[in-house]
C-alpha atoms as a PDB file:
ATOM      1  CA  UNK A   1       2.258  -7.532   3.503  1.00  0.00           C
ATOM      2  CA  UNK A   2       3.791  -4.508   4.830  1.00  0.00           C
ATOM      3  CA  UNK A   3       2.245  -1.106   5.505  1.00  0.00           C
ATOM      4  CA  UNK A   4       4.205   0.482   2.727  1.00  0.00           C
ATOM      5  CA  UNK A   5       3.377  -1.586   0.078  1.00  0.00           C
ATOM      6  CA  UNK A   6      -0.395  -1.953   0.913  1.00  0.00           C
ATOM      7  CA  UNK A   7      -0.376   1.764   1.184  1.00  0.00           C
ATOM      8  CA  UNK A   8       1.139   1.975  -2.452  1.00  0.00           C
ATOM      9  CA  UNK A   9      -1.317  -0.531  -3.356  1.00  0.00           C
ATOM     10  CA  UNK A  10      -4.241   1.593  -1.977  1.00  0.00           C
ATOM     11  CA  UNK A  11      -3.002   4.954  -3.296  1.00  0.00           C
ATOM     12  CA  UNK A  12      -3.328   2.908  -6.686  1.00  0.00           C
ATOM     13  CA  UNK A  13      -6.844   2.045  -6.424  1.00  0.00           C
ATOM     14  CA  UNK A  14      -8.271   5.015  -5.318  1.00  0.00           C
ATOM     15  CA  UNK A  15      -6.273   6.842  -7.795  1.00  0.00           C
ATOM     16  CA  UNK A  16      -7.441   4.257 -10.452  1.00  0.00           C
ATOM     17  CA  UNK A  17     -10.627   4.733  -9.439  1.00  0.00           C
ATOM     18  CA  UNK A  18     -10.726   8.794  -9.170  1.00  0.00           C
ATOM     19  CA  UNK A  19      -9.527   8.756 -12.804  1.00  0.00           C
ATOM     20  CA  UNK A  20     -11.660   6.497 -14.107  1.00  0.00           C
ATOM     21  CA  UNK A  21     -15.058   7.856 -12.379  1.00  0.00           C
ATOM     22  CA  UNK A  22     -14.090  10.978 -14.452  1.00  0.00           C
ATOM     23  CA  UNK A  23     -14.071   9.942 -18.265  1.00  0.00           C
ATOM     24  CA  UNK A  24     -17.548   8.446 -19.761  1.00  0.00           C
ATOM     25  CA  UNK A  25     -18.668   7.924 -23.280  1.00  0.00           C
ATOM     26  CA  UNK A  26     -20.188   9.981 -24.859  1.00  0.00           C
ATOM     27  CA  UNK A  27     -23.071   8.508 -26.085  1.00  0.00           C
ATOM     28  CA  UNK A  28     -25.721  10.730 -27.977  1.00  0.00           C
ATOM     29  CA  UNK A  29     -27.946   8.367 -28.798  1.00  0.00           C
ATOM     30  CA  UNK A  30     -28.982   8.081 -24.829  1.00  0.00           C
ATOM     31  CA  UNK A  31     -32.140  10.104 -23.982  1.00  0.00           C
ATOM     32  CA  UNK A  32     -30.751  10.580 -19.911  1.00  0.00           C
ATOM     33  CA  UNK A  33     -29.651  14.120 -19.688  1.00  0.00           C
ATOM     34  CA  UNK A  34     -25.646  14.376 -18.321  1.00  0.00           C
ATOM     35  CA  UNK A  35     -25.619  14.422 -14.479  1.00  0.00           C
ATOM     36  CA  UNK A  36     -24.769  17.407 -12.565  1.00  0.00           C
ATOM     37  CA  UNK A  37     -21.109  17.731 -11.314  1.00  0.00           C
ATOM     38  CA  UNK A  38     -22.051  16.547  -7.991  1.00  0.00           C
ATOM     39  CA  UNK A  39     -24.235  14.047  -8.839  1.00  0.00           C
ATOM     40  CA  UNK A  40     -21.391  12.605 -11.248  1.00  0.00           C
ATOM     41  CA  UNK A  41     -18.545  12.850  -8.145  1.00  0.00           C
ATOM     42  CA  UNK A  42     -21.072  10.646  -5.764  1.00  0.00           C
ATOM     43  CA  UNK A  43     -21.610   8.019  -8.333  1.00  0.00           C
ATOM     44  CA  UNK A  44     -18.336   7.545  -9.286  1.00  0.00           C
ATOM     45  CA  UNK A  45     -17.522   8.050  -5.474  1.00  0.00           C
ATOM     46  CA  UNK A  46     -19.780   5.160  -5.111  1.00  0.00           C
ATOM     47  CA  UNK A  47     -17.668   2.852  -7.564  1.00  0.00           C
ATOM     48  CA  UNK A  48     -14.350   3.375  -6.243  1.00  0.00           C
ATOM     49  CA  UNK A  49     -16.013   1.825  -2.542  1.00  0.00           C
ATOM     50  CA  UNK A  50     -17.287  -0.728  -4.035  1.00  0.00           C
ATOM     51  CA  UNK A  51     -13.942  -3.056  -5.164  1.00  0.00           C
ATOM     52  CA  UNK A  52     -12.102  -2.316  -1.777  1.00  0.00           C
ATOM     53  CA  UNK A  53     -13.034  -5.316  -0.002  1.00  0.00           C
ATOM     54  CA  UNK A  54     -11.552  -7.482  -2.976  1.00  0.00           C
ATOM     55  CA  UNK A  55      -8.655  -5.306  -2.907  1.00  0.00           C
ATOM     56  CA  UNK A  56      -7.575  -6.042   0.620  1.00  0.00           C
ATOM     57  CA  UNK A  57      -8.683  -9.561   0.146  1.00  0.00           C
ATOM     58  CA  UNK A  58      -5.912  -9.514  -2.965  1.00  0.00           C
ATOM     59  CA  UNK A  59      -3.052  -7.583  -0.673  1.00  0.00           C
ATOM     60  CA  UNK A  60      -3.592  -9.265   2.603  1.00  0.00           C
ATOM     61  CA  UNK A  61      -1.274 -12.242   2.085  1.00  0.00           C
ATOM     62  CA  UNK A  62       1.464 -10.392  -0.270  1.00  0.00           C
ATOM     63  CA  UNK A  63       4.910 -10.255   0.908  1.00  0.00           C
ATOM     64  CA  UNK A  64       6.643  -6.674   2.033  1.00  0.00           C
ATOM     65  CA  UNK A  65       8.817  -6.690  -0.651  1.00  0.00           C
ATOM     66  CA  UNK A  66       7.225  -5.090  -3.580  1.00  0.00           C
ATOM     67  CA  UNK A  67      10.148  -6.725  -5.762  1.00  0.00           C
ATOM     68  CA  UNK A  68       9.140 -10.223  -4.864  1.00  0.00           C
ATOM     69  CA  UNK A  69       8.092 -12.273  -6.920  1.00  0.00           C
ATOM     70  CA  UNK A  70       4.802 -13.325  -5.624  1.00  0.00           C
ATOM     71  CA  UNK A  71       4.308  -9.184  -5.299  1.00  0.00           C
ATOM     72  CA  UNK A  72       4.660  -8.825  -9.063  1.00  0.00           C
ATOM     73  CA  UNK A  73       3.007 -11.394  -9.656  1.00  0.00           C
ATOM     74  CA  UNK A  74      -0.080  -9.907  -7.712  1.00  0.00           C
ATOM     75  CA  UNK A  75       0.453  -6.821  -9.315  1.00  0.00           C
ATOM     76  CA  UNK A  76       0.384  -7.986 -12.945  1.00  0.00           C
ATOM     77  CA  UNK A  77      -2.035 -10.704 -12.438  1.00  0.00           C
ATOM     78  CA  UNK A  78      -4.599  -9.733 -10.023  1.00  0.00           C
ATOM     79  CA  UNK A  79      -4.840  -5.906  -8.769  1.00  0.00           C
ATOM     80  CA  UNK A  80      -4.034  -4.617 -12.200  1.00  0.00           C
ATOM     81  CA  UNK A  81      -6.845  -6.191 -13.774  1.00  0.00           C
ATOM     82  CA  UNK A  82      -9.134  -4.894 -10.949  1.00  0.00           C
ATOM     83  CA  UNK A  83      -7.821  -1.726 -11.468  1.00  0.00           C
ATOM     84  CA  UNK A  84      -8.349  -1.797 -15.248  1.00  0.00           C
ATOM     85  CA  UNK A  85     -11.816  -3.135 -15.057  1.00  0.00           C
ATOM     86  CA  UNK A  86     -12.834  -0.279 -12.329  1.00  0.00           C
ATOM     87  CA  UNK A  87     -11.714   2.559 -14.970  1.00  0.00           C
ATOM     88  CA  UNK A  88     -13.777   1.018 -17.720  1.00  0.00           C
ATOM     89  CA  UNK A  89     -17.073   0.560 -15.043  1.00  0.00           C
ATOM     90  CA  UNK A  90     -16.255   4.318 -14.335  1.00  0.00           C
ATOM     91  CA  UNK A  91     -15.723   5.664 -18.048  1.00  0.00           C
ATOM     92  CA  UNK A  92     -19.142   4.108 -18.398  1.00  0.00           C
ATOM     93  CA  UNK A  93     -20.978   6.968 -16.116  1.00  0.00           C
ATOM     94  CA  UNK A  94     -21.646  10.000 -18.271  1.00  0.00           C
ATOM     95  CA  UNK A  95     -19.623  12.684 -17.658  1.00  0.00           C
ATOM     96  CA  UNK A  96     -21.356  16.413 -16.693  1.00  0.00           C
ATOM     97  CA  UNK A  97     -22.070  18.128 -19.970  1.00  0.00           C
ATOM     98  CA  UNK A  98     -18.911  20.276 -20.745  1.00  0.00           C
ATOM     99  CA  UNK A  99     -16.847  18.288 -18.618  1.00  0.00           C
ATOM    100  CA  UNK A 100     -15.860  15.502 -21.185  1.00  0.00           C
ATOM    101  CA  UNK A 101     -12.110  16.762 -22.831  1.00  0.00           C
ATOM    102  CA  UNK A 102     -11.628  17.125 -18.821  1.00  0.00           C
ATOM    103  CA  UNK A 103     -12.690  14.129 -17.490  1.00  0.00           C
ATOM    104  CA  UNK A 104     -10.992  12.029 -20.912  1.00  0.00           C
ATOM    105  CA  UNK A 105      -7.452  13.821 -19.694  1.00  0.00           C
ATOM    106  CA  UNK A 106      -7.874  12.364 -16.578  1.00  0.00           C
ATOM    107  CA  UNK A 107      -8.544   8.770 -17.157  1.00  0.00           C
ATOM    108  CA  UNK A 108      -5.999   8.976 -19.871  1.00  0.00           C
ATOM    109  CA  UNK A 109      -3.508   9.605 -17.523  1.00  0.00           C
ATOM    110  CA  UNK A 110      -4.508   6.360 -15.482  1.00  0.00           C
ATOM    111  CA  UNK A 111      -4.605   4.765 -18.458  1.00  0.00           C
ATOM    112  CA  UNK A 112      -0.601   6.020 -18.830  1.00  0.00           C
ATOM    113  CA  UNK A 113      -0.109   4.822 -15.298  1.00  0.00           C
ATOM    114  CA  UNK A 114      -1.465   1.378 -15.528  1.00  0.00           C
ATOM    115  CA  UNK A 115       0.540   0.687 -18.866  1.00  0.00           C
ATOM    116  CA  UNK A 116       3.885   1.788 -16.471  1.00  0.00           C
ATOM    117  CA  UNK A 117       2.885  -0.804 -13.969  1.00  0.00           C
ATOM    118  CA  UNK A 118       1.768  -3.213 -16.802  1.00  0.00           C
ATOM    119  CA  UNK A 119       5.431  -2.765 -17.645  1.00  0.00           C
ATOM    120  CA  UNK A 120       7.175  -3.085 -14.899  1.00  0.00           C
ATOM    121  CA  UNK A 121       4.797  -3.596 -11.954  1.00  0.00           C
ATOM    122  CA  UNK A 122       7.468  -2.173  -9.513  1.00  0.00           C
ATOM    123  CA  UNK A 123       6.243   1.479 -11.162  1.00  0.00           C
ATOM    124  CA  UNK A 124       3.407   1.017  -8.224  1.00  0.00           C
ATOM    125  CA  UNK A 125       5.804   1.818  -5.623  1.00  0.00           C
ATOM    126  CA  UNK A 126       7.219   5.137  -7.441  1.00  0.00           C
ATOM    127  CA  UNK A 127       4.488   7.674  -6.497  1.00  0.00           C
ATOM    128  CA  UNK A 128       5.408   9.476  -9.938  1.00  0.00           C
ATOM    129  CA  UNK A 129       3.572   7.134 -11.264  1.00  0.00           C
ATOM    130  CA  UNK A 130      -0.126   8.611 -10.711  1.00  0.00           C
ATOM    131  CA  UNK A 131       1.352  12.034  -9.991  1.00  0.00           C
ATOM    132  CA  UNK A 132      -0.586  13.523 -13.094  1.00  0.00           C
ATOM    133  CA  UNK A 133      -3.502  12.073 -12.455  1.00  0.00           C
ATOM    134  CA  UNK A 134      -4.001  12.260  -8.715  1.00  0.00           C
ATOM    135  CA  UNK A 135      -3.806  16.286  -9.375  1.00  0.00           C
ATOM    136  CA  UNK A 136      -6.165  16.286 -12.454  1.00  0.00           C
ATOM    137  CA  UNK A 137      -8.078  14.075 -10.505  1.00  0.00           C
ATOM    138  CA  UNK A 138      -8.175  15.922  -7.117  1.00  0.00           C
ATOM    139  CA  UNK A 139      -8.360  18.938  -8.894  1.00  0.00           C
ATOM    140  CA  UNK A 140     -11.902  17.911 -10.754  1.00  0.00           C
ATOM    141  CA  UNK A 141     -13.285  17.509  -7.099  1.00  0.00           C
ATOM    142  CA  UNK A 142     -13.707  13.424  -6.604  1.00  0.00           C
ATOM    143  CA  UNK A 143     -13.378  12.743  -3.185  1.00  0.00           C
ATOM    144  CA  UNK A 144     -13.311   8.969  -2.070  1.00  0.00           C
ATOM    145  CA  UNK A 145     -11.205   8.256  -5.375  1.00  0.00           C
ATOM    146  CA  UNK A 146      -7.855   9.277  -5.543  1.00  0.00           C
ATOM    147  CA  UNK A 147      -8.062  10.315  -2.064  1.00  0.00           C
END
């Protein structure tokens, strides 16, 4: 796989992941009280790490082209379902009280961004694609996702 695409395919999961860490549900019914702002960053921090190894594993063998076949195919079949399943393991950490209409605007706009590449998995090459997000993101203060 080339640089270029495995860098595309890296900006995508730690933007994924950024996103997602920030949205949570908002469960009333739980007696924890919401975690602090920083607390919240580490943990979701924390679950962005933790998929990389099966990311690389996923992206070693692909070919440079991202138009390839066997690149789409990787794309639709295998990193965007990693992807997918790391935003709904991060919407599941409670977001810092207050911070819920921000964090939901966030992982929305993943959400937007992984229906693009759903559509036409050469969207993971444009970096347009997770332009919105990566700022909301970076602007909330995550640091290992998105970054």
């Amino acid at each position: 796989m080339n640089k270029k695409l495995l860098s595309l395919l890296i900006a995508l999961f730690a933007t994924t992941a950024l996103v997602a860490a920030c949205g949570g549900d908002d469960d009333s019914s739980s007696d924890e009280p919401a975690p602090t702002k920083a607390a919240y960053i580490t943990e979701a921090d924390e679950v962005c790490a933790s998929d990389q190894a099966e990311f690389e594993e996923i992206t070693a063998d692909l070919p440079d082209d991202i138009e390839a076949p066997e690149s789409q195919a990787a794309i639709s079949d295998e990193i965007l379902p990693l992807y997918r399943d790391q935003v709904e393991a991060l919407r599941a950490i409670t977001p810092p009280e207050g911070d819920e209409d921000t964090t939901s605007a966030i992982y929305d706009s993943v959400d937007t961004a992984l229906d693009a590449i759903e559509e036409d998995p050469s969207a993971l090459g444009d970096q347009a694609t997770f332009e919105e997000a990566n700022t909301l993101a970076t602007d909330y203060g995550l640091k290992v996702c998105g970054s």
